[in-house]
Protein backbone atom coordinates (compact mmCIF):
# COMPACT_ATOMS: atom_id res chain seq x y z
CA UNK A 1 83.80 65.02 183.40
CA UNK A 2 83.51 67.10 180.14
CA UNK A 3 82.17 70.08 178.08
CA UNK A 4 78.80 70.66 176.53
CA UNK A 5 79.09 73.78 174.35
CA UNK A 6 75.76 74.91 173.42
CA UNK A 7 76.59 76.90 170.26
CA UNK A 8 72.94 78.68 170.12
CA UNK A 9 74.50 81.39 172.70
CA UNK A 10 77.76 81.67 171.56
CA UNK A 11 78.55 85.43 170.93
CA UNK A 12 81.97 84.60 169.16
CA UNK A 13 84.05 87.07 172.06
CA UNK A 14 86.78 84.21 172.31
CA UNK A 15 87.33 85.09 175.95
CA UNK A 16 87.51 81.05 175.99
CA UNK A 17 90.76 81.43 173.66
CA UNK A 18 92.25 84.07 175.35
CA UNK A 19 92.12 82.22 179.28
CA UNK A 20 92.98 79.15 177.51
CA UNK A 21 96.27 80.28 176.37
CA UNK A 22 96.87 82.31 179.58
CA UNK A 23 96.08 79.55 181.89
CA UNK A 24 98.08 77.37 179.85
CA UNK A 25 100.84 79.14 178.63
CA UNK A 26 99.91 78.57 174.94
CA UNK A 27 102.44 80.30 172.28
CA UNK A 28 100.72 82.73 170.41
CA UNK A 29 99.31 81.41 167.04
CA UNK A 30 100.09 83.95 164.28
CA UNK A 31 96.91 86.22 165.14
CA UNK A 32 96.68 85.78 161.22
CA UNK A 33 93.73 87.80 159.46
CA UNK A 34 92.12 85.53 156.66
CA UNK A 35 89.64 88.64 155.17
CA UNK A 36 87.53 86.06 154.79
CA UNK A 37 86.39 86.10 158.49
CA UNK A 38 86.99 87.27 161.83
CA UNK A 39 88.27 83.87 162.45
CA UNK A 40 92.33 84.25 163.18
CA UNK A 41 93.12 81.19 164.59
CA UNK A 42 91.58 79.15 161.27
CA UNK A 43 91.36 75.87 163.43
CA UNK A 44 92.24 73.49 166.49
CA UNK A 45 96.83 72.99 166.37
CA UNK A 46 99.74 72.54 168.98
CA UNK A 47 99.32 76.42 169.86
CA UNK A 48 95.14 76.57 169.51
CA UNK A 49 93.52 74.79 172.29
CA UNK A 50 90.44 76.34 171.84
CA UNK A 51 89.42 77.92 168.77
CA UNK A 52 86.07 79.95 168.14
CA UNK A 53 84.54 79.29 164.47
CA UNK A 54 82.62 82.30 163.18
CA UNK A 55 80.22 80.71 159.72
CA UNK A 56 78.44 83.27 157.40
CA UNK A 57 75.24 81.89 156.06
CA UNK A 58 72.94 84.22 153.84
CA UNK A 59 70.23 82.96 155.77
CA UNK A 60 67.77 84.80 158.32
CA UNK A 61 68.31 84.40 161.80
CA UNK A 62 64.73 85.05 162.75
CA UNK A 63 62.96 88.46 164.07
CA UNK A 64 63.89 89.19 167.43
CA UNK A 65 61.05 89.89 169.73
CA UNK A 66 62.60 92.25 172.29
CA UNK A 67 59.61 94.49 173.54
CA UNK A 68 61.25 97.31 173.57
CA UNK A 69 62.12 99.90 171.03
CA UNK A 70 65.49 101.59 169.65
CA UNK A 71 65.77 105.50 170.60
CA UNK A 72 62.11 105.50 171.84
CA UNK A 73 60.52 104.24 168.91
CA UNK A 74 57.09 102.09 169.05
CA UNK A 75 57.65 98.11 168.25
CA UNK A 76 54.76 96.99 165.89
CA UNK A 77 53.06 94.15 167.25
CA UNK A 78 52.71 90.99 165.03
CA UNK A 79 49.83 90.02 163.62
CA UNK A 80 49.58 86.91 165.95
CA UNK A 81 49.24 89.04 168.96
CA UNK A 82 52.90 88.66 169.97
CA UNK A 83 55.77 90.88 171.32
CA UNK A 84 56.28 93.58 169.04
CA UNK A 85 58.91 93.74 166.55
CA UNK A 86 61.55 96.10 166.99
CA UNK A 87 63.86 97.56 163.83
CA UNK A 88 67.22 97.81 165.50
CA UNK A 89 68.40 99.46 162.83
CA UNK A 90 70.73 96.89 161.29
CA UNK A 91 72.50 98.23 158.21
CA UNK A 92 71.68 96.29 154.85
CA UNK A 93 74.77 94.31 152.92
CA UNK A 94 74.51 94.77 149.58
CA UNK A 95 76.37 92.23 147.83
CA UNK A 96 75.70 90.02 145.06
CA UNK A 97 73.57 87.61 145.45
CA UNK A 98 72.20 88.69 148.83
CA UNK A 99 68.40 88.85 149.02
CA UNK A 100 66.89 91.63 150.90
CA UNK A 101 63.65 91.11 153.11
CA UNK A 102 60.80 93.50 153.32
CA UNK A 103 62.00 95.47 155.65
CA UNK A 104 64.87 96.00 153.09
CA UNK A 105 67.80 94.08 155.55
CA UNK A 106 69.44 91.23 154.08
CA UNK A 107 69.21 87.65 155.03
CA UNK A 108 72.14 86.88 157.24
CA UNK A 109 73.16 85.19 160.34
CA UNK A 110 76.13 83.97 162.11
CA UNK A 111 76.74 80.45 163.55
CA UNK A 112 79.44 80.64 166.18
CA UNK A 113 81.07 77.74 167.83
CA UNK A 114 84.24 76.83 170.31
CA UNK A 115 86.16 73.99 169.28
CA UNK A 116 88.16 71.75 171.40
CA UNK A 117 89.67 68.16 171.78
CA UNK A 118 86.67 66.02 172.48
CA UNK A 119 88.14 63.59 175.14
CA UNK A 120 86.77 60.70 173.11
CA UNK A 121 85.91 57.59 175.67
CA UNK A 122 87.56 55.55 172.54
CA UNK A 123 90.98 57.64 171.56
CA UNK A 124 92.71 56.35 168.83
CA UNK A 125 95.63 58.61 169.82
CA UNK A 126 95.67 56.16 172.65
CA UNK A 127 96.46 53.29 170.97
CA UNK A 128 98.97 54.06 168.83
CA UNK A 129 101.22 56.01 171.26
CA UNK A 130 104.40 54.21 171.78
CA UNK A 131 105.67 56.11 174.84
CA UNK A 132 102.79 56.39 177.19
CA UNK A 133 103.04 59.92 176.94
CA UNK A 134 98.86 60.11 175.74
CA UNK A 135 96.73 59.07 179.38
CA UNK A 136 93.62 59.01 180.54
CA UNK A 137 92.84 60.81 183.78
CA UNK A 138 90.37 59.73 186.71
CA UNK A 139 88.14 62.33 184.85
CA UNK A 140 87.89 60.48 182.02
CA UNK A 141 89.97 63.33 179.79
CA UNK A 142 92.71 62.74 177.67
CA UNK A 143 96.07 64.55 178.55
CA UNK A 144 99.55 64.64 176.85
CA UNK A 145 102.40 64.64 179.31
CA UNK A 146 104.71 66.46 177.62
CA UNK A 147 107.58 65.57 179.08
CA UNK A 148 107.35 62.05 178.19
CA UNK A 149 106.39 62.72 174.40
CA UNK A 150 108.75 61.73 171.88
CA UNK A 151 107.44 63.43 169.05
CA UNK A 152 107.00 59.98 166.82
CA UNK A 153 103.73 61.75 165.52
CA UNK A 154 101.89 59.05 165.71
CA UNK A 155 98.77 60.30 167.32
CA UNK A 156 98.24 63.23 164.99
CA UNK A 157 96.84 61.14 161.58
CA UNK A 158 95.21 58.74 164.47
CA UNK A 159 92.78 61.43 165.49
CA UNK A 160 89.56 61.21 163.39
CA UNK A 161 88.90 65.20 164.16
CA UNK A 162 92.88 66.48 163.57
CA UNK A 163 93.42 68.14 167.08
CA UNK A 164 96.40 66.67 167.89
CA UNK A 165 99.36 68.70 166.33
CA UNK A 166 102.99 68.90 166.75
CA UNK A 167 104.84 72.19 167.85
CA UNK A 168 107.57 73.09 164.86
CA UNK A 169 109.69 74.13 167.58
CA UNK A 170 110.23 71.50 169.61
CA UNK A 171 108.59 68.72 167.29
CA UNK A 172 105.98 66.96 170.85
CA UNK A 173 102.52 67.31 170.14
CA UNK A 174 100.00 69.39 172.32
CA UNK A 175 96.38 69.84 172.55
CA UNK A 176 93.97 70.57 175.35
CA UNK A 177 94.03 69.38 178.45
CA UNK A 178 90.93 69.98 179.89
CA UNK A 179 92.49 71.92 182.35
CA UNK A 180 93.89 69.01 184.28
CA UNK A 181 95.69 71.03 187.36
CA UNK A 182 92.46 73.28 187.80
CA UNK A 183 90.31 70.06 188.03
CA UNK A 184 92.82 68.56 190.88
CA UNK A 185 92.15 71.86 192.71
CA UNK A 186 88.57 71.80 192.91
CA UNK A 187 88.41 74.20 189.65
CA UNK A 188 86.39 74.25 186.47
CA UNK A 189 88.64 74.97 183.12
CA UNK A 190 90.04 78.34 182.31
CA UNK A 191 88.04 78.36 178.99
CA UNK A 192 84.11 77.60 180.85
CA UNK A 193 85.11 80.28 183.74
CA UNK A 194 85.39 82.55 181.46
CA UNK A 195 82.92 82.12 179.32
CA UNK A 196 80.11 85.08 179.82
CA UNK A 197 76.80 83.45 178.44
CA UNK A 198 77.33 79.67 179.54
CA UNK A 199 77.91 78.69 176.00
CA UNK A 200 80.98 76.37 177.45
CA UNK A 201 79.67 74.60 180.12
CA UNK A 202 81.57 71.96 182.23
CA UNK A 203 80.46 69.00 184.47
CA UNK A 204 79.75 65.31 184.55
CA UNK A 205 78.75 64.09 181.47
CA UNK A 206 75.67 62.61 182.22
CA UNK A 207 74.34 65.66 183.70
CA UNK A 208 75.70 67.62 181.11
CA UNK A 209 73.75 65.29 178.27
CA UNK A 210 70.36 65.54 180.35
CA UNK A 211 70.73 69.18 180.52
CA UNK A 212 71.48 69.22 176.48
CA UNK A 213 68.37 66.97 176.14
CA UNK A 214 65.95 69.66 177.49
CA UNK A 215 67.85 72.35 175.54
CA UNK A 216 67.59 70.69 172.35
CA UNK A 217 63.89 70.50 172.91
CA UNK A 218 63.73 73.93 174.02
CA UNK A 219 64.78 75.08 170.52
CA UNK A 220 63.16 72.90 168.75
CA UNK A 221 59.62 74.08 170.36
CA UNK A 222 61.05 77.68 170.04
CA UNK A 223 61.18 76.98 166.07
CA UNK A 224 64.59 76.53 165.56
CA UNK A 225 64.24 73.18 163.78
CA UNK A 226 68.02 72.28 163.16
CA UNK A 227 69.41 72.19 166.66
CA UNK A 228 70.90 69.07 166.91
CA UNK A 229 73.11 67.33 169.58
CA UNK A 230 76.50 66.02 168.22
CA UNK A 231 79.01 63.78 169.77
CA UNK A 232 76.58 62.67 172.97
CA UNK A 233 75.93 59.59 171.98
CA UNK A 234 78.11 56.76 173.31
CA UNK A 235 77.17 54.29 170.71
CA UNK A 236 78.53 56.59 167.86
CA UNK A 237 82.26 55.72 166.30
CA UNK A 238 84.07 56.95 169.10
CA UNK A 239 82.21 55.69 172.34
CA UNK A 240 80.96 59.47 172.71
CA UNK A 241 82.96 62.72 173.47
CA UNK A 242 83.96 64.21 176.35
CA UNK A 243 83.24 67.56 174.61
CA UNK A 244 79.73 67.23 172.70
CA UNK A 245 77.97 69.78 171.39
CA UNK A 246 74.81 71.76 169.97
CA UNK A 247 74.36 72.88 166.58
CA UNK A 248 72.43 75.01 164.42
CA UNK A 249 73.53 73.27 161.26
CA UNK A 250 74.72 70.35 159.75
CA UNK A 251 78.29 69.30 161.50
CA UNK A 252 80.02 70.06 158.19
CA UNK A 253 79.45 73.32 158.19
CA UNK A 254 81.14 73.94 161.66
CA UNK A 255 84.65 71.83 159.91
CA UNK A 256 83.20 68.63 162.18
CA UNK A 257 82.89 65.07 160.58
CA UNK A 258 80.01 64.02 160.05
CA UNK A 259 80.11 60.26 161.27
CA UNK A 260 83.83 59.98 163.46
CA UNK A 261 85.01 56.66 163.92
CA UNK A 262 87.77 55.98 166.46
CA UNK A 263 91.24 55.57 163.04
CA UNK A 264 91.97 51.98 165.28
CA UNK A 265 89.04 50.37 165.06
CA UNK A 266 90.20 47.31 162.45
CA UNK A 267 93.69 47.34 164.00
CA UNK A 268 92.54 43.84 165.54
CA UNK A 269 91.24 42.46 162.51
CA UNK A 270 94.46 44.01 160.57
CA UNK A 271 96.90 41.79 163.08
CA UNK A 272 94.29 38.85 162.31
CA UNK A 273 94.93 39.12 158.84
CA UNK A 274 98.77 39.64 158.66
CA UNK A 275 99.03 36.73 161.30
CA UNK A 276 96.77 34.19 158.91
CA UNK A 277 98.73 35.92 155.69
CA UNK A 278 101.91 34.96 157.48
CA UNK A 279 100.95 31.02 158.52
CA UNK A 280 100.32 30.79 154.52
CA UNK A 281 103.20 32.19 153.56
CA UNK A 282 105.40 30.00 156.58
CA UNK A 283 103.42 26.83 155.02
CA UNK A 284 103.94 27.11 151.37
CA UNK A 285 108.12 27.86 152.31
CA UNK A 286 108.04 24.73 154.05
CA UNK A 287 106.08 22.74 151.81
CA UNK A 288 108.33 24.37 148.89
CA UNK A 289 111.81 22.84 150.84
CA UNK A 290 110.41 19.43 152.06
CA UNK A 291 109.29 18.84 148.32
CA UNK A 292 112.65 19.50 147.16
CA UNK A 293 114.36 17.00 149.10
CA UNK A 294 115.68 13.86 147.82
């Protein structure tokens, strides 16, 4: 089971972040204004499960074709033949460097986008936790029993996004769990329930990756050329996500890697080398004593 967020519908409300940390019980996270953004939350921690990524591009977003008109007013129709064009009356942003279109409005658009822990089928965090504490469920998700944790840190440099992070009060780490009582009770997560436009939507992954297959294409016929799928694959460094997603952009510009790869991936060859590096070393001590002796 996972998430497919399709980011092309997100309205950045953060109604996800809010029933996250109800259902939950997340601390609050500092509700800290940046006045570079309406983001707050500024990325994924120990007390932001879910965060909501609000990107300013001076780019357009494209006309909106909505075949109606503002306070009564006639739409134009294009010159195609198409829906009419509607001015919704958009205030202008007059900054430097902003270039106005014709209809004097500047080019601008937001990209919006909730983050989570992506449930990867290959966790590092996994591998190099000492206690157990990191499992995977029968849903295939990746949970943190807290209880267990010893707070050794291992897990938070192992994850190739950085959503594992320790709580400075009581030193475990804590991310998201998916939701993993709701799931035993026949219940989809707190954060996809509420979501209002289906942006976050939850299911079995392979159903989930057909149904991001079509929308891709959608898009793409629509004219939006740079919707991409990313983390769907299960050949890519991390055996696929349990949380993929569709963007409008390159990954980067969302604060996603562009190529993850699971941090314990040469641990094997690592052992092979220290282990071959060590049957030297025992061999030249022992050749060392042996030609010593009288």
């Amino acid at each position: 089971m996972g998430f497919f967020t399709d980011t092309s519908v997100c309205i950045g409300c953060k109604a996800c972040e809010v029933a996250c940390k109800e259902w939950n019980a997340v601390p609050e996270d500092g509700l800290n204004f940046s006045a570079t953004s309406y983001d707050n939350s500024g990325g994924l921690g120990a007390d932001t499960w879910r965060h909501v990524a609000f990107v300013e591009q001076r780019r357009p977003l494209g006309r909106q074709h909505s075949g109606v008109a503002r306070d009564g007013a006639a739409g134009t129709a294009t010159a195609d033949g198409g829906p009419p064009t509607v001015d919704l009356g958009m205030p202008s942003f007059d900054r430097p460097g902003d270039t106005a279109g014709a209809d004097g409005r500047t080019e601008f658009r937001w990209l919006m986008a909730s983050d989570v822990c992506k449930h990867c089928t290959h966790a590092a965090c996994l591998d190099v936790c000492p206690t157990g504490a990191l499992f995977r469920t029968e849903y295939g998700t990746v949970v943190v029993q807290e209880d267990v944790c010893n707070g050794c840190g291992y897990c938070v440099p192992a994850c190739p996004y950085g959503v594992i992070d320790k709580r400075a009060d009581d030193g475990r780490v804590w991310k998201c769990t998916l939701c993993y009582d709701r799931l035993g009770a026949g219940q989809e997560p707190a954060c996809a329930k509420a979501c209002p436009t289906d942006s976050i939507q939850f299911g079995e992954l392979d159903e989930l990756r057909e149904r991001a297959g079509r929308r891709v294409t959608e898009l793409q016929l629509a004219g939006v050329d740079s919707a991409r799928l990313y983390g769907e694959d299960p050949g890519d460094g991390v055996g696929g996500a349990g949380a993929f997603f569709l963007l409008l952009d390159d990954p980067e510009v969302y604060g996603l890697p562009p190529d993850p790869v699971v941090t314990t991936r040469d641990l094997p060859a690592m052992w092979r080398h220290a282990g071959a590096a060590a049957a030297v070393l025992l061999a030249g001590l022992a050749a060392t004593f042996l030609g010593r002796r009288p």
